[in-house]
N, C-alpha and C. Protein backbone atom coordinates (compact mmCIF):
# COMPACT_ATOMS: atom_id res chain seq x y z
N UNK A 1 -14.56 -78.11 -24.66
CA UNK A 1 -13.78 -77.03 -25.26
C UNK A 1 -13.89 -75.76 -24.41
N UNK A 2 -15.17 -75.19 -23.84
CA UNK A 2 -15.55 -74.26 -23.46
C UNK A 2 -14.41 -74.35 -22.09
N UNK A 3 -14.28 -75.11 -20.82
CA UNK A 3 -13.77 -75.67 -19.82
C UNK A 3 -11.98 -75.44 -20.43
N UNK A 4 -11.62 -76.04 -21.39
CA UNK A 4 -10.15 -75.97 -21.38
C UNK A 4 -9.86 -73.87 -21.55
N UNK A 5 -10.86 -73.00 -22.04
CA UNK A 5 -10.72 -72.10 -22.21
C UNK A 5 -10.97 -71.24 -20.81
N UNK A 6 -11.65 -72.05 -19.86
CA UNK A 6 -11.54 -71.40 -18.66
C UNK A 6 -10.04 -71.49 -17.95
N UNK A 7 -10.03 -72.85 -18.28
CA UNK A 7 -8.63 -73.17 -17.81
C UNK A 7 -7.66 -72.22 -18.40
N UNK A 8 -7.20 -71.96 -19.33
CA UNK A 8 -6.29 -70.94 -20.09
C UNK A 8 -6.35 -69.57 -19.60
N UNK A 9 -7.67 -68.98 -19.23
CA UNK A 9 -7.82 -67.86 -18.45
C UNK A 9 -7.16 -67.69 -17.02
N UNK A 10 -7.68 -68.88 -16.23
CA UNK A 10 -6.93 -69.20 -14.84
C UNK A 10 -5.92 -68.97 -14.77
N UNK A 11 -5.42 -70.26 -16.17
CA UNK A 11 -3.37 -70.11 -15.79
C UNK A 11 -2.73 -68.66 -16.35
N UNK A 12 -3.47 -67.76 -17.17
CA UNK A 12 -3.21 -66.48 -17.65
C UNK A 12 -3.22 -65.46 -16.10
N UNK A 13 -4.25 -65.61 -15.25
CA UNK A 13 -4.52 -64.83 -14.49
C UNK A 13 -3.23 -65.34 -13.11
N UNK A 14 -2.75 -66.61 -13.10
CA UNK A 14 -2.23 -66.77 -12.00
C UNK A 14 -1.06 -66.58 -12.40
N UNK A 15 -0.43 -66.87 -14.13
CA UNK A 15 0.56 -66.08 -14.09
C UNK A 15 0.87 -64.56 -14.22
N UNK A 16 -0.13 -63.93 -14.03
CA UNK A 16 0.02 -62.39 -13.57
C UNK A 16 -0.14 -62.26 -12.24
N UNK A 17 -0.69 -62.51 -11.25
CA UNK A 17 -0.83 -62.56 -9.94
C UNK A 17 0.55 -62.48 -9.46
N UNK A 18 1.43 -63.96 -9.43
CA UNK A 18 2.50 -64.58 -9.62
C UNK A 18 3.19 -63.06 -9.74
N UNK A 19 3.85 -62.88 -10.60
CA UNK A 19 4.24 -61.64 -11.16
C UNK A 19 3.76 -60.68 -10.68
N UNK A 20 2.68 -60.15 -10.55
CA UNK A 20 2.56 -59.10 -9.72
C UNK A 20 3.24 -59.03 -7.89
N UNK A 21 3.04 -60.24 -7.57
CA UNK A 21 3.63 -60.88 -6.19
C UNK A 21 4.83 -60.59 -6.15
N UNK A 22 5.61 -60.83 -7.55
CA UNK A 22 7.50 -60.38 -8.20
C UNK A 22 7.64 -58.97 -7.80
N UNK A 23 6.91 -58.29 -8.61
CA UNK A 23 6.70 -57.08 -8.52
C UNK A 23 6.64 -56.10 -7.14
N UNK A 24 5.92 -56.68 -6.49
CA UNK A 24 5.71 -56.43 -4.52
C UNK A 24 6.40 -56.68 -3.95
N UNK A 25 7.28 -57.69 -3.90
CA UNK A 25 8.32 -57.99 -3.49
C UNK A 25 9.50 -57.36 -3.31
N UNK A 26 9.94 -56.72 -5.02
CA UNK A 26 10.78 -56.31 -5.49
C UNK A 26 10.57 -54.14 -4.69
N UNK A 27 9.80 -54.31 -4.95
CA UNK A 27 9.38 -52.96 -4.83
C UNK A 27 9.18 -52.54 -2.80
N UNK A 28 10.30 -51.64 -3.22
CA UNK A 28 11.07 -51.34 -1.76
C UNK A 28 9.67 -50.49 -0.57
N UNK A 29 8.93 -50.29 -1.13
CA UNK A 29 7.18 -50.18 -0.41
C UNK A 29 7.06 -51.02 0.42
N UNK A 30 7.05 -52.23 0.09
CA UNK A 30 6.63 -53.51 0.49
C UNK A 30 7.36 -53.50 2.08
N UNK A 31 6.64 -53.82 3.23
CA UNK A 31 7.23 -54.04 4.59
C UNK A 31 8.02 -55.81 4.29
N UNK A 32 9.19 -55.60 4.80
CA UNK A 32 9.51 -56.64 4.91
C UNK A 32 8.96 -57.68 5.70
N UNK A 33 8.31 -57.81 6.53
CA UNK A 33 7.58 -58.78 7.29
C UNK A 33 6.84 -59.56 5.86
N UNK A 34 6.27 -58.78 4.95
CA UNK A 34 5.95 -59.45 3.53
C UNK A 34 6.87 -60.12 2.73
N UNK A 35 7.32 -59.59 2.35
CA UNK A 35 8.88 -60.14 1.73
C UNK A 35 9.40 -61.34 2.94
N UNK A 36 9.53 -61.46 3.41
CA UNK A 36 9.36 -62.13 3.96
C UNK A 36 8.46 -63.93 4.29
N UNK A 37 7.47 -63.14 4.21
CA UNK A 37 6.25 -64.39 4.19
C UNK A 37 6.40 -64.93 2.71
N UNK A 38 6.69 -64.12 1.71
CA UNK A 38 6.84 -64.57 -0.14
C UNK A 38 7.99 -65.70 -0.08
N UNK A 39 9.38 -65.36 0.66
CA UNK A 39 10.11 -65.48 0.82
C UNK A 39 9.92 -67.30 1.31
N UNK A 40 9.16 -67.16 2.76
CA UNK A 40 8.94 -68.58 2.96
C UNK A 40 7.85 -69.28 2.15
N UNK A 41 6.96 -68.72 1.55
CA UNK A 41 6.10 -69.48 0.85
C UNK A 41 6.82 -70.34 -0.75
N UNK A 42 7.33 -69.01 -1.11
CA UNK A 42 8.65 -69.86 -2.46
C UNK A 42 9.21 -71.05 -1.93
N UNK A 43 9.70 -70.82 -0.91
CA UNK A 43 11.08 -71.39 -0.58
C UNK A 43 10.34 -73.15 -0.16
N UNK A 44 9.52 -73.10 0.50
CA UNK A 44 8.43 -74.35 1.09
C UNK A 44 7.92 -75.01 -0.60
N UNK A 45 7.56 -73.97 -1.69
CA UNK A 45 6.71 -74.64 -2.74
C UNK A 45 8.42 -75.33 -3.52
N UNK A 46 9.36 -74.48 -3.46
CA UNK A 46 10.38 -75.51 -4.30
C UNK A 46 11.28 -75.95 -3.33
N UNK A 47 10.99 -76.50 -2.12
CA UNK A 47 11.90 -77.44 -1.07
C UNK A 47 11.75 -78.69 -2.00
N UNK A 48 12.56 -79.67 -1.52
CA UNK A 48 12.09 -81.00 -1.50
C UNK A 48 11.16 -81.93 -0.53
N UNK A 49 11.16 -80.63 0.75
CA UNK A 49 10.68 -80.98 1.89
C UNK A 49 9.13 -80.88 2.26
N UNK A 50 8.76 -81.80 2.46
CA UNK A 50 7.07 -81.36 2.86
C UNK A 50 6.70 -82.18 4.02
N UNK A 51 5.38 -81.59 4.37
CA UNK A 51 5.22 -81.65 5.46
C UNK A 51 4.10 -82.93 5.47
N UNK A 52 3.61 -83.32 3.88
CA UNK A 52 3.06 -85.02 3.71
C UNK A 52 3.77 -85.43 2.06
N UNK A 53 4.68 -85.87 2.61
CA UNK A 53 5.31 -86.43 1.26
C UNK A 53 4.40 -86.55 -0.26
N UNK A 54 5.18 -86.32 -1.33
CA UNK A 54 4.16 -86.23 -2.85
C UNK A 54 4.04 -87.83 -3.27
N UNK A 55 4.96 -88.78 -2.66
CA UNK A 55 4.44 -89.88 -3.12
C UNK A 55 3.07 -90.40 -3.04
N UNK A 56 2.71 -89.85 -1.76
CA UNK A 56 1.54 -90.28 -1.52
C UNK A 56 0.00 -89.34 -2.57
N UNK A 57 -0.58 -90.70 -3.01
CA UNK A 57 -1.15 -89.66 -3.74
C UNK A 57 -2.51 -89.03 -3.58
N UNK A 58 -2.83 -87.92 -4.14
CA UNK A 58 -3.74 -86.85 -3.93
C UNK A 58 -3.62 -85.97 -2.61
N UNK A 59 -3.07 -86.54 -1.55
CA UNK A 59 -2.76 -85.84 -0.04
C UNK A 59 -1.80 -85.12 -0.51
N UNK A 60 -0.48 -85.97 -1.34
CA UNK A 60 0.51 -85.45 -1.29
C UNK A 60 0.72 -84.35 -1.88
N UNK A 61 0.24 -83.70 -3.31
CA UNK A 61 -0.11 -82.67 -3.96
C UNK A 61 -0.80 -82.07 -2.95
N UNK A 62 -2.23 -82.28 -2.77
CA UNK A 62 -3.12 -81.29 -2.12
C UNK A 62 -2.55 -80.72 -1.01
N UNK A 63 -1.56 -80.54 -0.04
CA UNK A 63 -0.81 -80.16 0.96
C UNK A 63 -0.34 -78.98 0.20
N UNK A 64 0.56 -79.46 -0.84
CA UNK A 64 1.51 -78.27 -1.28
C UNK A 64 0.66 -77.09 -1.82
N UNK A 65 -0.70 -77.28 -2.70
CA UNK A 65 -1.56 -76.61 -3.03
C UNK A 65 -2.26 -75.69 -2.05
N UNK A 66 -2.96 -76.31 -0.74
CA UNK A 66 -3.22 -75.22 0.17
C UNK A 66 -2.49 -74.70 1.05
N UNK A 67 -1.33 -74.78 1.19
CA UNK A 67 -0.08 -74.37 2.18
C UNK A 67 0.60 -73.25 1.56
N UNK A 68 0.93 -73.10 0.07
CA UNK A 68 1.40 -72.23 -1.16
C UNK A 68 -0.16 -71.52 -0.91
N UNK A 69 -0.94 -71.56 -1.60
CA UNK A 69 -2.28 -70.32 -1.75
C UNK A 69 -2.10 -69.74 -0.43
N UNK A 70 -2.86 -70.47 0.71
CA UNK A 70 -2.74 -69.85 2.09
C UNK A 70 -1.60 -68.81 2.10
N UNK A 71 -0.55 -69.40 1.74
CA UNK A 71 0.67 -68.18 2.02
C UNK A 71 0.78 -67.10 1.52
N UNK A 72 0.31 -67.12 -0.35
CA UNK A 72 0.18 -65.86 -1.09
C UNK A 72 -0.65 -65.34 -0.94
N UNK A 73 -2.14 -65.98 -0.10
CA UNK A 73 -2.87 -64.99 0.36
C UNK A 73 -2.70 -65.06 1.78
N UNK A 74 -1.81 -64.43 2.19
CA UNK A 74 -1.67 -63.75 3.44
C UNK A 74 -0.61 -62.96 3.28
N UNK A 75 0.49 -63.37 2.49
CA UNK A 75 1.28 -62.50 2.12
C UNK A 75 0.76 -61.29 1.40
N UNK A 76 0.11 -61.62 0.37
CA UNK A 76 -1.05 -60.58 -0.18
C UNK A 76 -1.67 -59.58 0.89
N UNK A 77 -2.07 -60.22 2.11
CA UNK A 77 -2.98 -58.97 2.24
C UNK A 77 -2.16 -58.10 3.68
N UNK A 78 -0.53 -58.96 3.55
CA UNK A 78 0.33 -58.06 4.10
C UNK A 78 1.01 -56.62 3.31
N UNK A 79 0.94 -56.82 2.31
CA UNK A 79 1.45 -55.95 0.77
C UNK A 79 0.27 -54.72 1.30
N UNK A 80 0.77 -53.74 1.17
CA UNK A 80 -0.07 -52.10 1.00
C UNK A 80 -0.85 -51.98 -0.27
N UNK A 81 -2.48 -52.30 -0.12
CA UNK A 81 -3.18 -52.02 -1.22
C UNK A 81 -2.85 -50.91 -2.43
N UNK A 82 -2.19 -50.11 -2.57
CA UNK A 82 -1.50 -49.07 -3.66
C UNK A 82 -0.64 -49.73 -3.91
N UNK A 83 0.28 -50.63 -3.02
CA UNK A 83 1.79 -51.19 -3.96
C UNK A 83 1.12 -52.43 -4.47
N UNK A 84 0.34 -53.41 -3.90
CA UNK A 84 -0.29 -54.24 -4.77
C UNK A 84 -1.28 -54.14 -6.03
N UNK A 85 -1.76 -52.87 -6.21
CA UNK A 85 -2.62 -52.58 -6.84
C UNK A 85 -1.92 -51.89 -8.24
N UNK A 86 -0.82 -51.24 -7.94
CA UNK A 86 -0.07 -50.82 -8.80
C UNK A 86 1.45 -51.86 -9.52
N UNK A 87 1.08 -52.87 -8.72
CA UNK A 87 2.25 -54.19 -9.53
C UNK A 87 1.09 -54.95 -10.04
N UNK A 88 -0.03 -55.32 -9.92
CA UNK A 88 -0.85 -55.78 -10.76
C UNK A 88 -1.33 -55.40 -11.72
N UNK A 89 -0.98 -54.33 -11.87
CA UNK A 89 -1.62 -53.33 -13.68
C UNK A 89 -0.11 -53.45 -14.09
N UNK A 90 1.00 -53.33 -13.41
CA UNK A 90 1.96 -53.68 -14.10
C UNK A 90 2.00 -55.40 -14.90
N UNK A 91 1.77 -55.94 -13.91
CA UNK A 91 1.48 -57.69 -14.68
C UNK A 91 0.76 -57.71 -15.50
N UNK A 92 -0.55 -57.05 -15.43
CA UNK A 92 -1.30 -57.28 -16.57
C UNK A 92 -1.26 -56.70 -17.75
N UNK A 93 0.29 -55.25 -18.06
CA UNK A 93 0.20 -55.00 -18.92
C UNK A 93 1.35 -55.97 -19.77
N UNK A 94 2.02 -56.75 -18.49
CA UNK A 94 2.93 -57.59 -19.49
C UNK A 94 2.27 -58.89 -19.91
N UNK A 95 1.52 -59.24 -18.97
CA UNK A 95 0.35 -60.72 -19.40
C UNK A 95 -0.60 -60.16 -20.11
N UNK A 96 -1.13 -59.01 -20.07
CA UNK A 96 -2.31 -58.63 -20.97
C UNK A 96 -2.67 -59.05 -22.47
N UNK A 97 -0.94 -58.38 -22.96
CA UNK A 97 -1.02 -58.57 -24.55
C UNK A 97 -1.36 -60.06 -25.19
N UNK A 98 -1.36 -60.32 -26.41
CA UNK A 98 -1.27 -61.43 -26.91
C UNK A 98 0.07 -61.19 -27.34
N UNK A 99 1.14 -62.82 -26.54
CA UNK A 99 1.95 -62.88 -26.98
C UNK A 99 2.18 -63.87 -28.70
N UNK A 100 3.66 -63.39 -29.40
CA UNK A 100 3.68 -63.76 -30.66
C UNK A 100 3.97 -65.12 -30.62
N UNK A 101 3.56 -65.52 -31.33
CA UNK A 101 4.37 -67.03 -31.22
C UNK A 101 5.44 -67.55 -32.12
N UNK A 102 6.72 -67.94 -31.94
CA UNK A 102 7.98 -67.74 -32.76
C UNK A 102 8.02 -69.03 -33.04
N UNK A 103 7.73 -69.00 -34.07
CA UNK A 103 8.02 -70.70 -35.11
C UNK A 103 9.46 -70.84 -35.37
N UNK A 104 10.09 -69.93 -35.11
CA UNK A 104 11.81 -69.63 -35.66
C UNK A 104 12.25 -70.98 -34.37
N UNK A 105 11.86 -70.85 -33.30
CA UNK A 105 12.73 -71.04 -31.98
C UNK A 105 11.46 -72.42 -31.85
N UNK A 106 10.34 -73.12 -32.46
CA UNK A 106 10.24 -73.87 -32.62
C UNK A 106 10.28 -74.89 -33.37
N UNK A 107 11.23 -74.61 -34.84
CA UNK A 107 11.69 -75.24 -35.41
C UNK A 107 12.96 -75.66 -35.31
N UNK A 108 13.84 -74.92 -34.27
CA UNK A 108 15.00 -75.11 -34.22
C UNK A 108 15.14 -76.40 -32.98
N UNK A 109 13.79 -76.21 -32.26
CA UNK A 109 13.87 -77.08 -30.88
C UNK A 109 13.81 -78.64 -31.71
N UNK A 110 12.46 -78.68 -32.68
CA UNK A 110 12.13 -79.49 -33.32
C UNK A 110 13.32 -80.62 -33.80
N UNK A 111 14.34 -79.31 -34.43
CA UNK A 111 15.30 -79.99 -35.13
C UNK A 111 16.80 -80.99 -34.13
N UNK A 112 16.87 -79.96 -33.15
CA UNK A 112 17.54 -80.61 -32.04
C UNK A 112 17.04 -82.03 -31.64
N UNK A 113 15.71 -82.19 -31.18
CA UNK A 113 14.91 -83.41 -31.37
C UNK A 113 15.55 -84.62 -31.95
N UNK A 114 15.41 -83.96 -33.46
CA UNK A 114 15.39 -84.82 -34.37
C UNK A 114 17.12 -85.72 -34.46
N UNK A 115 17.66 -84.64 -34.05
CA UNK A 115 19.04 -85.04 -34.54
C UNK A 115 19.67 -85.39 -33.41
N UNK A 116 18.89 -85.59 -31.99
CA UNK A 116 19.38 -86.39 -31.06
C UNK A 116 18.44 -87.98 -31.22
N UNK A 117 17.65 -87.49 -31.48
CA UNK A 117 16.74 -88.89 -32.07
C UNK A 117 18.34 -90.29 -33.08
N UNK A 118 17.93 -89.14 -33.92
CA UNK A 118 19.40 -89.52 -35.15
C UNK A 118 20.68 -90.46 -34.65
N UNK A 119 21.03 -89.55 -33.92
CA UNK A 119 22.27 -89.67 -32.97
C UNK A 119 22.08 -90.70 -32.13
N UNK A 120 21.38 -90.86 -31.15
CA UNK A 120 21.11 -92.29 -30.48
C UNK A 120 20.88 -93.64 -31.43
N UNK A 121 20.10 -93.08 -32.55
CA UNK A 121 19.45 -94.30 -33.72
C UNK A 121 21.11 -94.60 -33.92
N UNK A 122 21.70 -94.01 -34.33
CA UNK A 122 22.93 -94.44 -35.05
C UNK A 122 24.43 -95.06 -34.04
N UNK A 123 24.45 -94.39 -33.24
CA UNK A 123 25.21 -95.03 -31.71
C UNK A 123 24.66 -96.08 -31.31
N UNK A 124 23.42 -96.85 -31.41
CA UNK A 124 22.63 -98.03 -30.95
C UNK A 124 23.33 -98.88 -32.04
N UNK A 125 22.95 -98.45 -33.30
CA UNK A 125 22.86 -99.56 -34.50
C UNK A 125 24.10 -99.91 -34.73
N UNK A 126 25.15 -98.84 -34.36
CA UNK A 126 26.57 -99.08 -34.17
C UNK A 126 27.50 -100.30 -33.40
N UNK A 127 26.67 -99.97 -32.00
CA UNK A 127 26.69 -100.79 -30.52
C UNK A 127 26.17 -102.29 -30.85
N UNK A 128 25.02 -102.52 -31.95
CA UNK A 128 24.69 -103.76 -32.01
C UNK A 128 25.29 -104.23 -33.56
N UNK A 129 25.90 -103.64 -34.33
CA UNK A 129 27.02 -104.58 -35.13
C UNK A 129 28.11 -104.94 -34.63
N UNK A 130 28.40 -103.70 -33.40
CA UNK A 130 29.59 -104.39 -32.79
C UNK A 130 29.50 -105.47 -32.16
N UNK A 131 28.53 -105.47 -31.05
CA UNK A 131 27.91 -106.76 -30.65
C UNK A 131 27.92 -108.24 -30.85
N UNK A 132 26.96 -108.38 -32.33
CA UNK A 132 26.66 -109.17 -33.03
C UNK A 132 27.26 -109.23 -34.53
């Protein structure tokens, strides 16, 4: 239990990082030679292209994993410590909070679910009286 709560911290902290990285980017401070490097590091993590295919397994992940970090940290420590320092208190005041959690917009997903569930059940059972 203790371990999945580290984990939750991690993915909290990397999606502010992440976002703060948005933030640096966006923010006309930033030397483009950075923007830049963000620029190819995105663009490499959602190619289809890699440089050891994902079929293969554990190589194939682990490539994309240190090739992406390597890049945001170097892109990182191309970013001007004040513009990075000041998009990261921005991230963390939008990751900071506890967000609400809307049961409205998960009951409605729920229900979509259900009534494509429905919908196939009944197009099948249809398909096999016609059938048979």
């Amino acid at each position: 239990m203790f371990g999945f709560l580290s984990w939750r911290k991690k993915v909290k902290s990397l999606k502010s990082e992440t976002y703060a990285l948005y933030l640096a980017y966006k923010d006309p401070r930033t030397p483009w030679y950075a923007r830049l490097m963000l620029l190819i590091v995105v663009g490499y993590a959602l190619s289809p292209i890699d440089l050891i295919p994902d079929f293969i397994p554990v190589i194939g992940s682990l490539d994309d994993l240190i090739i992406v970090s390597l890049g945001f940290f170097i892109a990182m420590k191309m970013i001007p410590k004040d513009v990075l320092k000041e998009c990261r208190e921005r991230a963390k005041e939008r990751f900071g909070k506890p967000r609400k959690k809307s049961w409205t917009a998960a009951i409605i997903i729920v229900a979509i679910w259900l009534l494509a569930i429905y919908l196939i059940y009944r197009v099948l059972k249809m398909l096999f009286n016609l059938l048979f």
